[in-house]
Protein backbone atom coordinates (compact mmCIF):
# COMPACT_ATOMS: atom_id res chain seq x y z
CA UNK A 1 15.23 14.25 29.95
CA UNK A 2 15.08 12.33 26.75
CA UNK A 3 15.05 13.60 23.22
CA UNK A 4 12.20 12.70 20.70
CA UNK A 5 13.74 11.02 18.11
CA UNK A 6 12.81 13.75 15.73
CA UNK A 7 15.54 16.39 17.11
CA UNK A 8 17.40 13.43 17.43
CA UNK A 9 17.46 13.38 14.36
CA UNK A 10 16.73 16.74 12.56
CA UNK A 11 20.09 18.64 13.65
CA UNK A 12 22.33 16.15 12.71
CA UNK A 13 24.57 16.35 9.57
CA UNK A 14 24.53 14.30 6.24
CA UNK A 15 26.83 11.97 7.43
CA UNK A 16 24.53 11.33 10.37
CA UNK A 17 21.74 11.06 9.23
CA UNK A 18 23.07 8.41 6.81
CA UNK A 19 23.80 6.77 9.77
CA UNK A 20 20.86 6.33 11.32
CA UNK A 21 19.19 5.16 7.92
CA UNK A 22 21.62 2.68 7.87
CA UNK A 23 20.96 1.56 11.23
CA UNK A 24 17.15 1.23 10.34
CA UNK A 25 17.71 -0.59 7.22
CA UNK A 26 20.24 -3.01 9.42
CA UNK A 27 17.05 -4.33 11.23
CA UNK A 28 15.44 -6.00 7.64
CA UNK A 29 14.64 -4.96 4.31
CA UNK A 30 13.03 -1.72 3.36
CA UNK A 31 11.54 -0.12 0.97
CA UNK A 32 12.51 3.17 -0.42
CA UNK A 33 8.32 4.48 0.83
CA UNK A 34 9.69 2.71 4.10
CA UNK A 35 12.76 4.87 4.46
CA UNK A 36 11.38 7.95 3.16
CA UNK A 37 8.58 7.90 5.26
CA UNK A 38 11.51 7.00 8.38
CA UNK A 39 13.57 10.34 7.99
CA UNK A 40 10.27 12.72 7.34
CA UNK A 41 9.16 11.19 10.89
CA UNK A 42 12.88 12.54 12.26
CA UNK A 43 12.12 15.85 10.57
CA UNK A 44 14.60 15.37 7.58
CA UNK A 45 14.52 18.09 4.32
CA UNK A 46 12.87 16.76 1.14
CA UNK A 47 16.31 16.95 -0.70
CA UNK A 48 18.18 15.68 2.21
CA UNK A 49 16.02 12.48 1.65
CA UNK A 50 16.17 12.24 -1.85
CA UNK A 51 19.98 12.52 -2.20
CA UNK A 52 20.37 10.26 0.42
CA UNK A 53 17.85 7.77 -1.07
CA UNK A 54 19.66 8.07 -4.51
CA UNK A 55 23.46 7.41 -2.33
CA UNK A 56 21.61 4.23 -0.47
CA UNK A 57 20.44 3.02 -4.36
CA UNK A 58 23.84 3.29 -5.61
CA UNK A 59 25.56 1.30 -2.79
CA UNK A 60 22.98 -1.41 -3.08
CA UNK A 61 21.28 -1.04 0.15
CA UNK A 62 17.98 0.39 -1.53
CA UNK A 63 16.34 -1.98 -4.05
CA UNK A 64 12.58 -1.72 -4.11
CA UNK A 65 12.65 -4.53 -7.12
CA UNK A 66 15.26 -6.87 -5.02
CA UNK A 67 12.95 -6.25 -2.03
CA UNK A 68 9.87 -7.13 -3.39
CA UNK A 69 10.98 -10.24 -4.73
CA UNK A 70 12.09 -11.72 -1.64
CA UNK A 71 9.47 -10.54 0.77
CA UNK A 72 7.00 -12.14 -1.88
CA UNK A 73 8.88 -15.93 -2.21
CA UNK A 74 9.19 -15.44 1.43
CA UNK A 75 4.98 -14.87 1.88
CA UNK A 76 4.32 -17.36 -0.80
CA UNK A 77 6.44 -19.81 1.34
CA UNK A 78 5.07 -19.57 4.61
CA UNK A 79 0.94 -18.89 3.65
CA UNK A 80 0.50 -19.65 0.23
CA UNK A 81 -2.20 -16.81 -1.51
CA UNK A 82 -3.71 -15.74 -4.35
CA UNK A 83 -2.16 -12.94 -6.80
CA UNK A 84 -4.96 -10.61 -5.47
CA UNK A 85 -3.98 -10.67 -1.69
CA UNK A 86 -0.52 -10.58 -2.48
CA UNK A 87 -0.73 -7.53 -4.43
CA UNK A 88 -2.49 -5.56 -1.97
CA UNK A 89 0.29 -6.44 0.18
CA UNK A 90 3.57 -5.32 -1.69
CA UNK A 91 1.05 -1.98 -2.41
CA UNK A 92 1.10 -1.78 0.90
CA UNK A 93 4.95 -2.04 1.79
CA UNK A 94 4.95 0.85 -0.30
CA UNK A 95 5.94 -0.15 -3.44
CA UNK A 96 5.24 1.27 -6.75
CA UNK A 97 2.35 -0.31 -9.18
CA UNK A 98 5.62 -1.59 -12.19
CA UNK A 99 7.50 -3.06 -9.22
CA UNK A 100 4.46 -4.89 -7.70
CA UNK A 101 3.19 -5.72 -11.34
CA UNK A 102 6.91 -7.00 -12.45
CA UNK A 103 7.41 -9.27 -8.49
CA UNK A 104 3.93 -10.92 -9.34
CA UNK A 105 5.04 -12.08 -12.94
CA UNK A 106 8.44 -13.23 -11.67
CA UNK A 107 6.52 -14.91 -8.39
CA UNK A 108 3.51 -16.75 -10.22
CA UNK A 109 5.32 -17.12 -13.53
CA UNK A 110 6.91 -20.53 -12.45
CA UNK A 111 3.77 -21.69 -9.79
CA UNK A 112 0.25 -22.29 -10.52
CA UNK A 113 -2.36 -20.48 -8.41
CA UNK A 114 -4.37 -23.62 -8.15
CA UNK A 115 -1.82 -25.48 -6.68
CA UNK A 116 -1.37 -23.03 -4.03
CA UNK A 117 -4.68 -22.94 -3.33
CA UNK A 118 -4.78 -26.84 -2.93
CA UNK A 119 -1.63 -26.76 -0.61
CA UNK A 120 -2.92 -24.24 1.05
CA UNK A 121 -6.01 -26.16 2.09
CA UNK A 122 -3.88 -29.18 2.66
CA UNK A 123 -2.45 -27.26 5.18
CA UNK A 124 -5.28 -25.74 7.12
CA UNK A 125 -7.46 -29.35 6.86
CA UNK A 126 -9.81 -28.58 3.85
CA UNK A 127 -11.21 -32.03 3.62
CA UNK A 128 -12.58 -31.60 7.03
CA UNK A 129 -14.10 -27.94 6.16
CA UNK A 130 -17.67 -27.75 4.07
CA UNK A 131 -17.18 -26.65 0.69
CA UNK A 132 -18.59 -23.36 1.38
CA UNK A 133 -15.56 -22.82 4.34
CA UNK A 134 -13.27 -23.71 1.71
CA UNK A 135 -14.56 -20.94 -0.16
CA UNK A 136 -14.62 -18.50 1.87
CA UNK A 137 -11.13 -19.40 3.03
CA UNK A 138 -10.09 -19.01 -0.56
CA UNK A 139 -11.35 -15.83 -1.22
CA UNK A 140 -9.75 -14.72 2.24
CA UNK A 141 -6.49 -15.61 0.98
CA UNK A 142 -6.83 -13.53 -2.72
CA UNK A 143 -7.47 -16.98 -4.76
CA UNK A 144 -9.46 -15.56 -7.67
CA UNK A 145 -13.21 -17.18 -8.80
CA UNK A 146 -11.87 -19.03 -11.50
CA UNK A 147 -9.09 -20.81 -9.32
CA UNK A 148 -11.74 -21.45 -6.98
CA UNK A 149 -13.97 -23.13 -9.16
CA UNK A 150 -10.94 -24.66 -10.51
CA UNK A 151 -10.10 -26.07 -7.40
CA UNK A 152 -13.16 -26.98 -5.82
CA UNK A 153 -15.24 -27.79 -9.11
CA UNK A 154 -18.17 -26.12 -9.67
């Protein structure tokens, strides 16, 4: 009979359980939310979690800042999008408001939005979509109004 993987687990010491975090963070990046949220499914203690959080900051494995910035080159890369969009999507890796704020400065400091927008319908055959397509893509992707108009004139 197997074991749910929360008594796997819950019994385990702190040297264990440090283990197993390690393990999950060996599969890709994580966020600290991501982690957290990881050992409370596995039925770890508040503090357990917090000083093992704190251990995993200090040896460089946890860096919500670090992590943030290369998940959002990495998004920008492959599917170029608007600030909006890509917000909402570090929010929703977990990340706190300052980190998200600080990775889209960083991120669109050096690129202009209406360039990705114009690569981006480059890439998915604008000229052959009507202008309201092109729109609507736009706004799919987080492209604000203004680089909209900006883009596609008036």
């Amino acid at each position: 009979m197997r074991s749910s993987p929360r008594s796997r687990v819950a019994g385990l010491d702190d040297q264990e359980i440090e283990q197993a975090a390690l393990r999950y963070l060996a599969r890709r990046d994580r966020t600290e939310s991501q982690v957290t949220s990881f050992l409370r499914r596995r039925g770890v203690s508040a503090a357990r979690i917090a000083g093992l959080r704190g251990r995993l900051r200090r040896l460089g494995y946890l860096n919500d800042d670090v992590f943030a910035r290369r998940w959002a080159e990495s998004r920008i890369a492959r599917k170029p999008m608007g600030r909006l969009r890509l917000e909402a999507e570090l929010l929703a890796q977990g990340l706190d408001r300052p980190v998200v704020l600080n990775t889209l400065g960083a991120v669109y400091g050096g690129r202009s939005e209406r360039d990705l927008a114009r690569d981006l319908l480059q890439t998915r055959a604008g000229k052959a979509l009507s202008q309201a397509r092109q729109v609507r893509l736009l706004r799919n992707y987080g492209f604000s109004e203004e680089t909209i108009e900006l883009v596609l004139g008036s």
